[in-house]
PDB file of N, CA and C in Angstrom:
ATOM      1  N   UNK A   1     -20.470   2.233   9.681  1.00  0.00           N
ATOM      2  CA  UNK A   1     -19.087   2.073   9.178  1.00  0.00           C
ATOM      3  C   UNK A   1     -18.827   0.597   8.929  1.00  0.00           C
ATOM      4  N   UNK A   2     -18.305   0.467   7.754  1.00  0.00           N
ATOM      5  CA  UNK A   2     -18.117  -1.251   7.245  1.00  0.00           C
ATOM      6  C   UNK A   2     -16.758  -1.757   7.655  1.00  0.00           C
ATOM      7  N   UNK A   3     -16.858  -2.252   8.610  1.00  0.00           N
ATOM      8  CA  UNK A   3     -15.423  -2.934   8.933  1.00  0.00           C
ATOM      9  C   UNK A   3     -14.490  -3.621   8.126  1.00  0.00           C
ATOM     10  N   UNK A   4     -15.285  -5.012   7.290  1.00  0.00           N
ATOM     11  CA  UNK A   4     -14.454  -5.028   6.061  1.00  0.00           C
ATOM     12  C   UNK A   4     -14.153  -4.052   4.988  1.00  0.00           C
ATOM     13  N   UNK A   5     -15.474  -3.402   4.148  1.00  0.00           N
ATOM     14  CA  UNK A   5     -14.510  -2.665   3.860  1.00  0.00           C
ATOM     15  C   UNK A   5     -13.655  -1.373   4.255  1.00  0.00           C
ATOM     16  N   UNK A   6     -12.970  -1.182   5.504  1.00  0.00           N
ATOM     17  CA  UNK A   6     -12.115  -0.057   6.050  1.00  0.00           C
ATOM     18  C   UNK A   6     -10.674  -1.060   5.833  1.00  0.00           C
ATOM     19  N   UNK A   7     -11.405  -2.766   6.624  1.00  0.00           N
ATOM     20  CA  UNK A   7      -9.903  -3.308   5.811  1.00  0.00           C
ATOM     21  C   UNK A   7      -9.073  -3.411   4.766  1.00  0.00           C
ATOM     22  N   UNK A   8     -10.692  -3.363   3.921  1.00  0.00           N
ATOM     23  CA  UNK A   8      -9.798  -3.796   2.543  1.00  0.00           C
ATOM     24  C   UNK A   8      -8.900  -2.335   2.362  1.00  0.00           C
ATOM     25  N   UNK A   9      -9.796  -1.433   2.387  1.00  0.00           N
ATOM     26  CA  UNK A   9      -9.255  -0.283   2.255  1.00  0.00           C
ATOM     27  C   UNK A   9      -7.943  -0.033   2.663  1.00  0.00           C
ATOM     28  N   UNK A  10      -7.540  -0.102   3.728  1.00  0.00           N
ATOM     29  CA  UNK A  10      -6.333  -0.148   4.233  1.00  0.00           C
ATOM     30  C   UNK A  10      -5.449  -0.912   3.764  1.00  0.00           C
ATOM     31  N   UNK A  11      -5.780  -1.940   3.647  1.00  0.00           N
ATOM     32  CA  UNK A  11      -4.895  -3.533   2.951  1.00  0.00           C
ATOM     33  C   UNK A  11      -3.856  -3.021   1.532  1.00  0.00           C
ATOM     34  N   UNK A  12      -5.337  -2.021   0.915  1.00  0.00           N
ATOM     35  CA  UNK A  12      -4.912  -1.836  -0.026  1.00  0.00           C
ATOM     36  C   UNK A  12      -3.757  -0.504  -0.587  1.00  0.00           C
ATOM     37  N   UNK A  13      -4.609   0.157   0.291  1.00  0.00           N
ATOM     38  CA  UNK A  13      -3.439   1.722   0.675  1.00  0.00           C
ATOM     39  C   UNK A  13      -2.165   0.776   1.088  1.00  0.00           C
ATOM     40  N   UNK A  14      -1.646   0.097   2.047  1.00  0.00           N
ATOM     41  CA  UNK A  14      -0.771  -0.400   2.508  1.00  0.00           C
ATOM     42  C   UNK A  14       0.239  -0.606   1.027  1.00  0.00           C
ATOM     43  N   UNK A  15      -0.568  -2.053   0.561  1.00  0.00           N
ATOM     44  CA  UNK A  15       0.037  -2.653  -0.329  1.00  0.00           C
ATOM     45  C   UNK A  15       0.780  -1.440  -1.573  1.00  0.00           C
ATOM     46  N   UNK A  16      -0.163  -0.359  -1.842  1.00  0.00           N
ATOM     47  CA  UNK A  16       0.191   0.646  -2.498  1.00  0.00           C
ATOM     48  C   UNK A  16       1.645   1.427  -1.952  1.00  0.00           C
ATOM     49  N   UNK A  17       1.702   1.494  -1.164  1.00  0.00           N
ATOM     50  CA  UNK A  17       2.874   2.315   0.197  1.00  0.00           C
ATOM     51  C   UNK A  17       4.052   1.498  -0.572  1.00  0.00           C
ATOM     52  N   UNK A  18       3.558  -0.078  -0.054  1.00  0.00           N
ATOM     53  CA  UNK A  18       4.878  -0.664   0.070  1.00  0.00           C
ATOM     54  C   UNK A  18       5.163  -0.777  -1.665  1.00  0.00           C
ATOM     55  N   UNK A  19       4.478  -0.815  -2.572  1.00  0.00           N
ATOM     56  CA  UNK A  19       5.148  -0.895  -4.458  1.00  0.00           C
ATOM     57  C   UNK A  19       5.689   0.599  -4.527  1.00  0.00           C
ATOM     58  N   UNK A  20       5.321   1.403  -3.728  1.00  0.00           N
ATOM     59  CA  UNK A  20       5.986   2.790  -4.344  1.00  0.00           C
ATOM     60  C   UNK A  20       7.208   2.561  -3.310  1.00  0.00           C
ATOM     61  N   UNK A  21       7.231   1.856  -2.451  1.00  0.00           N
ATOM     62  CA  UNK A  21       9.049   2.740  -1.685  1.00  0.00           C
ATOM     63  C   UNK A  21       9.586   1.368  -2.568  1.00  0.00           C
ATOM     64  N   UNK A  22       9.165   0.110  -2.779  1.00  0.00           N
ATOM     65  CA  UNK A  22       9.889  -1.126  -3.836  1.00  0.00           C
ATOM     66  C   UNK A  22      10.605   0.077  -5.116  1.00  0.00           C
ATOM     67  N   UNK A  23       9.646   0.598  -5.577  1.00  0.00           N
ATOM     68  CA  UNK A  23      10.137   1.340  -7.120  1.00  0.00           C
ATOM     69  C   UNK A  23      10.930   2.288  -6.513  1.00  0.00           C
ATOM     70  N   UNK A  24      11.330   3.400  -5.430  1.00  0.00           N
ATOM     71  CA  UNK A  24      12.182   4.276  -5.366  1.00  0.00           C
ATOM     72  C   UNK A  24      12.928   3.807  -4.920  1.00  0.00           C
ATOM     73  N   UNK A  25      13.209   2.658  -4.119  1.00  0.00           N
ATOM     74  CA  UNK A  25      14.451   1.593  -3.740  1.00  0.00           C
ATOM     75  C   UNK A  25      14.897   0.957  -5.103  1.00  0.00           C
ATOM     76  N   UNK A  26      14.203   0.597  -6.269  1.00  0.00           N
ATOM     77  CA  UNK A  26      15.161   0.375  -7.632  1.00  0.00           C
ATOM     78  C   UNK A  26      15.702   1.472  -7.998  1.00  0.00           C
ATOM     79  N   UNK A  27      15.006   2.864  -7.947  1.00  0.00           N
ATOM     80  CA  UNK A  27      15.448   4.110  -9.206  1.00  0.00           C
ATOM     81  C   UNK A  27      16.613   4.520  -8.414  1.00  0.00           C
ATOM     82  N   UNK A  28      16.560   4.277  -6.690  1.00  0.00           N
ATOM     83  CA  UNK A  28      17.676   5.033  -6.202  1.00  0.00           C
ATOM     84  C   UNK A  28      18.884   3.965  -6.692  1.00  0.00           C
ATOM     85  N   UNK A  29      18.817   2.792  -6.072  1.00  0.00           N
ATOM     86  CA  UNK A  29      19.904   1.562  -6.130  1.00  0.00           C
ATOM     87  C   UNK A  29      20.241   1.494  -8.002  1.00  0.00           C
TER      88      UNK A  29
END
């Protein structure tokens, strides 16, 4: 199991999480 990449992996799921609740916090507001 590759430790970096499980980080990046995650880093990147994360970063993904947080642009989708950014965009349903504009469409709702």
């Amino acid at each position: 199991m590759n430790v970096t990449a499980t980080h990046v992996e995650m880093e990147a799921l994360a970063w993904i999480l947080i642009m989708d609740l950014y965009a349903t916090v504009l469409r709702i507001g």
